[in-house]
PDB file of N, CA and C in Angstrom:
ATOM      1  N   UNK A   1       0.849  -1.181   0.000  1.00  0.00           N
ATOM      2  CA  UNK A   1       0.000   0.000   0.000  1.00  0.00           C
ATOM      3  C   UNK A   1       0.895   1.245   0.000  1.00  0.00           C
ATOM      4  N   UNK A   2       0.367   1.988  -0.658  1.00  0.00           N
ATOM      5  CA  UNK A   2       1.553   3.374  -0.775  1.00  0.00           C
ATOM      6  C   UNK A   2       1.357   4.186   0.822  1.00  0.00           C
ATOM      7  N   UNK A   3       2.862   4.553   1.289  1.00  0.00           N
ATOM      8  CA  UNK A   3       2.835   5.099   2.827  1.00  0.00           C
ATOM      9  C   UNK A   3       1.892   6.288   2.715  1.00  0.00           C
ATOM     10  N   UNK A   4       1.275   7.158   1.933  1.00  0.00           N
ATOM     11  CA  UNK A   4       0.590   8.380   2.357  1.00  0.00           C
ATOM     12  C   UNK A   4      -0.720   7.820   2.222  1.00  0.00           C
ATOM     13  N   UNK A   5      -1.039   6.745   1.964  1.00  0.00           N
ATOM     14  CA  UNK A   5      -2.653   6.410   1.977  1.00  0.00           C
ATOM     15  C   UNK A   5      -2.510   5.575   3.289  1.00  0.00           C
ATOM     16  N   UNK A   6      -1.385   4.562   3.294  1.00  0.00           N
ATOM     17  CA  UNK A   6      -1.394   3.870   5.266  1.00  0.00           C
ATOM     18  C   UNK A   6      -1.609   4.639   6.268  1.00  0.00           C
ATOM     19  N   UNK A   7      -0.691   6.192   6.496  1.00  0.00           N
ATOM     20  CA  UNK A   7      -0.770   7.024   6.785  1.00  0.00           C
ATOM     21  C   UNK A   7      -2.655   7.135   6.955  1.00  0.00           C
ATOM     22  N   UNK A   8      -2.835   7.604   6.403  1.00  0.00           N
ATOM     23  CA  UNK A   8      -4.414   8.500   6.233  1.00  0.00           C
ATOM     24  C   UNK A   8      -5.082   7.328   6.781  1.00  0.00           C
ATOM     25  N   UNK A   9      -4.929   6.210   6.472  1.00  0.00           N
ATOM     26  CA  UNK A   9      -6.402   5.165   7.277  1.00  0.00           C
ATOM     27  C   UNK A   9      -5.191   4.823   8.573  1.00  0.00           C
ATOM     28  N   UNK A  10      -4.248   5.028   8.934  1.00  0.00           N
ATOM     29  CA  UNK A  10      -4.154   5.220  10.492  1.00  0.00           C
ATOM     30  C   UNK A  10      -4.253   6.442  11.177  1.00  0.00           C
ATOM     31  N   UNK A  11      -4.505   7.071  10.379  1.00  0.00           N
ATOM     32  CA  UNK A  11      -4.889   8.431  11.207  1.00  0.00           C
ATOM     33  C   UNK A  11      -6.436   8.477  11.281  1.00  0.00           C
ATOM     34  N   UNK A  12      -7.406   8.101  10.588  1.00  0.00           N
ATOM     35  CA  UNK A  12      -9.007   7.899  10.730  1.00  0.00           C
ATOM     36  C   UNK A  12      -9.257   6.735  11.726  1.00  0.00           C
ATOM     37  N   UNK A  13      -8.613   5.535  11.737  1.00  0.00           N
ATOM     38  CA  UNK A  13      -8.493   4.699  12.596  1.00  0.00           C
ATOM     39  C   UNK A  13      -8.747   5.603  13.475  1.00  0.00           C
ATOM     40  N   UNK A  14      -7.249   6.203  13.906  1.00  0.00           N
ATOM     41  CA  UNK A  14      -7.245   6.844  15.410  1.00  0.00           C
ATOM     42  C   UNK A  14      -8.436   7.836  16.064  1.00  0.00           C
ATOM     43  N   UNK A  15      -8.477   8.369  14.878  1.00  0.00           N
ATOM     44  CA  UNK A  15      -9.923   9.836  15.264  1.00  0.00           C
ATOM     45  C   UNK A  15     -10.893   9.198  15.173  1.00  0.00           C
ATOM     46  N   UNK A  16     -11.312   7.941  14.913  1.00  0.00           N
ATOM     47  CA  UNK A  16     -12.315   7.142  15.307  1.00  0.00           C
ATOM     48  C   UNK A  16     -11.871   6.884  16.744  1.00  0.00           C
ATOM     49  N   UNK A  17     -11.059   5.965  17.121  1.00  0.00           N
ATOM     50  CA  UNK A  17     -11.202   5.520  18.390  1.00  0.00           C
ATOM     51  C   UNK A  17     -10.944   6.661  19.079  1.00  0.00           C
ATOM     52  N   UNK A  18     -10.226   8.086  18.944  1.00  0.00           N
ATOM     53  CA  UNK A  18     -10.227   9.097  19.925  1.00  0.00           C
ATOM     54  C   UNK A  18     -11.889   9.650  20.025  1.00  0.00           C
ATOM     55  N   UNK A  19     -12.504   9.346  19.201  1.00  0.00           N
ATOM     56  CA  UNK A  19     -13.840  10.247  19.291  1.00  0.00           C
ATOM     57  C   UNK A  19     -14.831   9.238  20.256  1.00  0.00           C
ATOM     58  N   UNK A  20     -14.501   7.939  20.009  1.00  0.00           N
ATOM     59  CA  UNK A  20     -15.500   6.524  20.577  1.00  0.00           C
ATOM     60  C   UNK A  20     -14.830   6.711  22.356  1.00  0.00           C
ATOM     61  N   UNK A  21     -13.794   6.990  22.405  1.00  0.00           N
ATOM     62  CA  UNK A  21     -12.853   7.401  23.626  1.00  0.00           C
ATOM     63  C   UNK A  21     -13.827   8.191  24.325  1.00  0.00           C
ATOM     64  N   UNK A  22     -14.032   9.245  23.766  1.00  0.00           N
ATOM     65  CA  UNK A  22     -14.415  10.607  24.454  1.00  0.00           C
ATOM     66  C   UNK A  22     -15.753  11.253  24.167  1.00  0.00           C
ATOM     67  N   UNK A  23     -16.404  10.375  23.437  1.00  0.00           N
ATOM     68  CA  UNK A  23     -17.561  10.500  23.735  1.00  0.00           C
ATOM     69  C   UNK A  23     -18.409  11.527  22.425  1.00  0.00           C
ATOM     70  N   UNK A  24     -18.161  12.626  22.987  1.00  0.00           N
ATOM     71  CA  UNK A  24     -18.452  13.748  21.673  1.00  0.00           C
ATOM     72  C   UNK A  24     -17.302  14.915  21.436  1.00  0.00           C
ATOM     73  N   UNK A  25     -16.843  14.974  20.735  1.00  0.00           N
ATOM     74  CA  UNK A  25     -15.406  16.026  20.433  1.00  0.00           C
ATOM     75  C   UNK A  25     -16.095  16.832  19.494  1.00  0.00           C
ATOM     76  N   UNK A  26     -15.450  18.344  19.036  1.00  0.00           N
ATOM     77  CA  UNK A  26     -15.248  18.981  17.988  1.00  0.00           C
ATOM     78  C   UNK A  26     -14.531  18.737  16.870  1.00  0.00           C
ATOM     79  N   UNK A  27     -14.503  19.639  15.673  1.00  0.00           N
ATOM     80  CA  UNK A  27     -13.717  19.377  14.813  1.00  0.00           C
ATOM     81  C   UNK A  27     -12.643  19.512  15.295  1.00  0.00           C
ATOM     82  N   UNK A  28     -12.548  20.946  16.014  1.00  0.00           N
ATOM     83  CA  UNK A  28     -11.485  21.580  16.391  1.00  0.00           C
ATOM     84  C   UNK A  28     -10.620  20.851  17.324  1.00  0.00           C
ATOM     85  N   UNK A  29     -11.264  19.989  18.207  1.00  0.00           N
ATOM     86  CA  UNK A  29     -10.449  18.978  19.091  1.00  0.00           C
ATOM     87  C   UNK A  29      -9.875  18.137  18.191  1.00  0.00           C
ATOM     88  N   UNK A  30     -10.221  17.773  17.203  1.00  0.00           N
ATOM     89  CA  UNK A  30      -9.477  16.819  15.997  1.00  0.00           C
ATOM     90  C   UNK A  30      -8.259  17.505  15.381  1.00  0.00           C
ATOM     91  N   UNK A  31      -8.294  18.634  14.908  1.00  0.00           N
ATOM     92  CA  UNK A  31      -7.418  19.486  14.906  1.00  0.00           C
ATOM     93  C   UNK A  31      -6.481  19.577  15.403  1.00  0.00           C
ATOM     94  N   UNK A  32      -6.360  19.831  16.886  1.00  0.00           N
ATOM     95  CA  UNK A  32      -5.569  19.947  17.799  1.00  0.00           C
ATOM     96  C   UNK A  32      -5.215  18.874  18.268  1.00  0.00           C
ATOM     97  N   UNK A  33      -5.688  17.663  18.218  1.00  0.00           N
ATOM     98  CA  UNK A  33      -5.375  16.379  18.950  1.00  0.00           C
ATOM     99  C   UNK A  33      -4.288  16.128  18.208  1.00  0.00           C
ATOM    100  N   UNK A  34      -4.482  16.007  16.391  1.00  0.00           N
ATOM    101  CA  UNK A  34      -3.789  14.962  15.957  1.00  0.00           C
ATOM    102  C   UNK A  34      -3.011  15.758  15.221  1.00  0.00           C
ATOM    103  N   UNK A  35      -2.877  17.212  15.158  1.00  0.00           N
ATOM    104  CA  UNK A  35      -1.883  18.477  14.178  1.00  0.00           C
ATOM    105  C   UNK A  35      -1.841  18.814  12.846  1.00  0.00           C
ATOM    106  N   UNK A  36      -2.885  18.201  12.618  1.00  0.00           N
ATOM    107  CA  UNK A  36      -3.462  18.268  11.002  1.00  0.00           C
ATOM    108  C   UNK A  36      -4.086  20.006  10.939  1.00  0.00           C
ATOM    109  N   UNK A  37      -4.296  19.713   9.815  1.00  0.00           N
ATOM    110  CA  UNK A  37      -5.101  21.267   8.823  1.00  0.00           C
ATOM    111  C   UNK A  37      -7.096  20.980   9.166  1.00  0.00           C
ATOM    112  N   UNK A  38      -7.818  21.691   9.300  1.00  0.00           N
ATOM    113  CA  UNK A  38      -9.120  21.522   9.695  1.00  0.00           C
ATOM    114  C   UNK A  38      -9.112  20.761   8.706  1.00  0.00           C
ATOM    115  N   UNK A  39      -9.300  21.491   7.443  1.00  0.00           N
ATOM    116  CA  UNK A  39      -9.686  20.461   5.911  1.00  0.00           C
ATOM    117  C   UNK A  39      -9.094  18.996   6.366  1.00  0.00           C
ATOM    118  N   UNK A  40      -7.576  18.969   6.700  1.00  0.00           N
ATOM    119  CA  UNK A  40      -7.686  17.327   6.614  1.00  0.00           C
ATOM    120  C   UNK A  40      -8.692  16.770   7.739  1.00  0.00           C
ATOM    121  N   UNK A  41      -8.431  17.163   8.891  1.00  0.00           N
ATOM    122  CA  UNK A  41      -9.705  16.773   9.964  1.00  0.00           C
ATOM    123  C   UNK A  41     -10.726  17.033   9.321  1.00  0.00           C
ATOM    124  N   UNK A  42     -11.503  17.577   8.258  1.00  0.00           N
ATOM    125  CA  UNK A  42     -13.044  17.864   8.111  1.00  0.00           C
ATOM    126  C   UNK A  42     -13.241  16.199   7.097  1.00  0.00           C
ATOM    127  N   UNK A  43     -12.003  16.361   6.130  1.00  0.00           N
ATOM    128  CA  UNK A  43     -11.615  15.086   4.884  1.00  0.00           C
ATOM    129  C   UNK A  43     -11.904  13.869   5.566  1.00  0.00           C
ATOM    130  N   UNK A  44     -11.032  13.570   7.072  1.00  0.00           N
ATOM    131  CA  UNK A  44     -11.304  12.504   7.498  1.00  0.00           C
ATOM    132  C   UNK A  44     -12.900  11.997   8.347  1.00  0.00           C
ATOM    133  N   UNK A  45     -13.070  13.056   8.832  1.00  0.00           N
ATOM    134  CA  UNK A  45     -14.498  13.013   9.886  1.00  0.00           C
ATOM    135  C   UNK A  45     -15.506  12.649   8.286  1.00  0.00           C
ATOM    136  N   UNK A  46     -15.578  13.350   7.124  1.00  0.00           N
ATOM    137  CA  UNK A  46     -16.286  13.036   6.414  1.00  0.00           C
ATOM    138  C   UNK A  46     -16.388  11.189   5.956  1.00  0.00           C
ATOM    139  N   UNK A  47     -14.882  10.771   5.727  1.00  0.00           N
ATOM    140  CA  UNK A  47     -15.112   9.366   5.709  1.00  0.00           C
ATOM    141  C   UNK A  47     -15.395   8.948   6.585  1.00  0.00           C
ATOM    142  N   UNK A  48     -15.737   8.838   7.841  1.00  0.00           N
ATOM    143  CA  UNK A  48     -15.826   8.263   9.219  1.00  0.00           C
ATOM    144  C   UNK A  48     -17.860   8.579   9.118  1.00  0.00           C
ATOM    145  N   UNK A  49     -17.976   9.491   8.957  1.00  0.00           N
ATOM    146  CA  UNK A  49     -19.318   9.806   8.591  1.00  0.00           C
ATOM    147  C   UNK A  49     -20.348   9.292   7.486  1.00  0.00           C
ATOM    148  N   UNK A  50     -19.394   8.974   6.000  1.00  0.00           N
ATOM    149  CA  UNK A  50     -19.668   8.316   5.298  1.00  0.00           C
ATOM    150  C   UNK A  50     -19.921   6.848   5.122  1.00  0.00           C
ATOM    151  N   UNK A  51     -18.937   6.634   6.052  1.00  0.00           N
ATOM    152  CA  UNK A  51     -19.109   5.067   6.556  1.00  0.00           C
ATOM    153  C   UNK A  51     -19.954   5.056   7.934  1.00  0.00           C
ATOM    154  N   UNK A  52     -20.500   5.354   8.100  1.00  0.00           N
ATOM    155  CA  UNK A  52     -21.923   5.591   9.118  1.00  0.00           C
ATOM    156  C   UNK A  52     -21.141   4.783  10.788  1.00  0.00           C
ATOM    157  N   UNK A  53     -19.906   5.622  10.663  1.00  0.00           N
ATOM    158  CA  UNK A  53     -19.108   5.189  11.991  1.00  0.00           C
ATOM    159  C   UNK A  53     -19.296   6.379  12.922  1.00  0.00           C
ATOM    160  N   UNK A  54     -19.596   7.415  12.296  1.00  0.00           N
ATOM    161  CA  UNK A  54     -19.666   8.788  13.332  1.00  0.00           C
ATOM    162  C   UNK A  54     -20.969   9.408  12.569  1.00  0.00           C
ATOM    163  N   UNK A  55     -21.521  10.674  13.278  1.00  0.00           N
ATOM    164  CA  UNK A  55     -22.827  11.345  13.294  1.00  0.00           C
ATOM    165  C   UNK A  55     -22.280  12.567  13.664  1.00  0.00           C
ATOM    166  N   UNK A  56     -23.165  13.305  13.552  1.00  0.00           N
ATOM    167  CA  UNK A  56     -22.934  15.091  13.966  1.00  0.00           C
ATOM    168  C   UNK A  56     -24.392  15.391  14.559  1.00  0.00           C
ATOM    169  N   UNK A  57     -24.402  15.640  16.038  1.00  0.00           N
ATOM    170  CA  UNK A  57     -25.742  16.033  16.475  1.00  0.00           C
ATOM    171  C   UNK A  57     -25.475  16.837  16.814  1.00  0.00           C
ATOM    172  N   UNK A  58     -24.392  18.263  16.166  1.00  0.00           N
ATOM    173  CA  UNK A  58     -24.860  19.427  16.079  1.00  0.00           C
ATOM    174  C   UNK A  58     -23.912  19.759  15.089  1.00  0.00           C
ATOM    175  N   UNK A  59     -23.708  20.942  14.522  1.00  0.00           N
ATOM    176  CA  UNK A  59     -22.670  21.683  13.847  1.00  0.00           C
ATOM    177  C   UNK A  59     -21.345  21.431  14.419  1.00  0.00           C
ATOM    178  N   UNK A  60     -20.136  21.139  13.919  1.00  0.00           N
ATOM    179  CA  UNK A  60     -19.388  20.894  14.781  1.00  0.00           C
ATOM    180  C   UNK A  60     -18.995  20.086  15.676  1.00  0.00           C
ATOM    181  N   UNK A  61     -19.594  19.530  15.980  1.00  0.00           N
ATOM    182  CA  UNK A  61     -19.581  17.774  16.869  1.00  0.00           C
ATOM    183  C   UNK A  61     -19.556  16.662  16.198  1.00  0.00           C
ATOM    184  N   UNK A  62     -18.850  15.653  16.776  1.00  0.00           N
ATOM    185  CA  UNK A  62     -18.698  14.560  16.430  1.00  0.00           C
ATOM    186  C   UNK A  62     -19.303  13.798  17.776  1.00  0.00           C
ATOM    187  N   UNK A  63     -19.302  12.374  17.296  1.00  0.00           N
ATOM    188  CA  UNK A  63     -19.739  11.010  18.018  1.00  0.00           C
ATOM    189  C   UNK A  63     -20.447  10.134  17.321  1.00  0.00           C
ATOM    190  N   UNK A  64     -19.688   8.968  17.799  1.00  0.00           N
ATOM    191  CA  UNK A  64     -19.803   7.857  17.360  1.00  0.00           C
ATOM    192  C   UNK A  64     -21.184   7.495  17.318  1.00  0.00           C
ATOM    193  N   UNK A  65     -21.436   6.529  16.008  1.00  0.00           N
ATOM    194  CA  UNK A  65     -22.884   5.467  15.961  1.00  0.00           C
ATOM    195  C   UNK A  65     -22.769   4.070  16.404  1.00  0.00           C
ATOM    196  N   UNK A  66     -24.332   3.593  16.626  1.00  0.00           N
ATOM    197  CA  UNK A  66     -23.608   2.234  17.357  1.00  0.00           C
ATOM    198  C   UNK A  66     -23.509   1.100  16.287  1.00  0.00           C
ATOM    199  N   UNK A  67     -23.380   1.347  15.033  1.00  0.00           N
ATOM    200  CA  UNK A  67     -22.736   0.812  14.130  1.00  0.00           C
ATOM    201  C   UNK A  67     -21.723  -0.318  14.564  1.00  0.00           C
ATOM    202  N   UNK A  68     -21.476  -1.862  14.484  1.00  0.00           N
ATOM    203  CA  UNK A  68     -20.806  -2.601  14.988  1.00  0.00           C
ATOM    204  C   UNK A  68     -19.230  -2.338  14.159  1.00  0.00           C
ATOM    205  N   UNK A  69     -17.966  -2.456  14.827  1.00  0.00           N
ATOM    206  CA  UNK A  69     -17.163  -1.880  13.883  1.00  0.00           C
ATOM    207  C   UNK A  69     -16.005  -3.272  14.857  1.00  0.00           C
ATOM    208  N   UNK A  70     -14.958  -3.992  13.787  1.00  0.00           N
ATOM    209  CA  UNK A  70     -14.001  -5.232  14.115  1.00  0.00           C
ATOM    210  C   UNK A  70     -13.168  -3.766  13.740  1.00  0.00           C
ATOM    211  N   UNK A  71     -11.916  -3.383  15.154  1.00  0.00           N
ATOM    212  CA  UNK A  71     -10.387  -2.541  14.235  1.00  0.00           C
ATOM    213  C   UNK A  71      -9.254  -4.077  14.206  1.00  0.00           C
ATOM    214  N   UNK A  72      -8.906  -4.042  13.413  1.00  0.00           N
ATOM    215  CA  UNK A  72      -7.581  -4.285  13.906  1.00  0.00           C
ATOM    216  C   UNK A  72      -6.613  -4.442  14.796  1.00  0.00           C
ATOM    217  N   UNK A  73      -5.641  -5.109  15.406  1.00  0.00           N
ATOM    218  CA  UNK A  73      -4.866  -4.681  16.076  1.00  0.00           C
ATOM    219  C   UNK A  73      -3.857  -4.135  15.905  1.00  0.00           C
TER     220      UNK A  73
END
């Protein structure tokens, strides 16, 4: 697999399990957690969203669905 796409699905990995962690976060906590650009935090929350792993119950918020999800180890 080419390293900048491994990269990117271990970094959604993670902002999945940091968001399932903590319950409901911001974008902006994504931002700041992991040192990315909003756009890339908005890029990734969108696949995480697309794959009906996260929800937005407001502008700006994240949290997880109870969508059954196997990670990896």
């Amino acid at each position: 697999m080419n390293p900048a796409t491994d990269r990117m699905l271990t970094r959604i990995k993670d902002v999945y399990l940091y968001i399932l962690d903590r319950g409901i976060v911001t974008t902006e906590n994504v931002v700041e957690e992991f040192g990315i650009t909003n756009r890339t935090a908005q890029r990734d929350l969108n696949v995480l969203e697309y794959n009906e792993l996260i929800t937005s119950p407001a502008r700006g918020k994240w949290t997880t669905t109870k969508k059954k999800v196997k990670l990896p180890s």
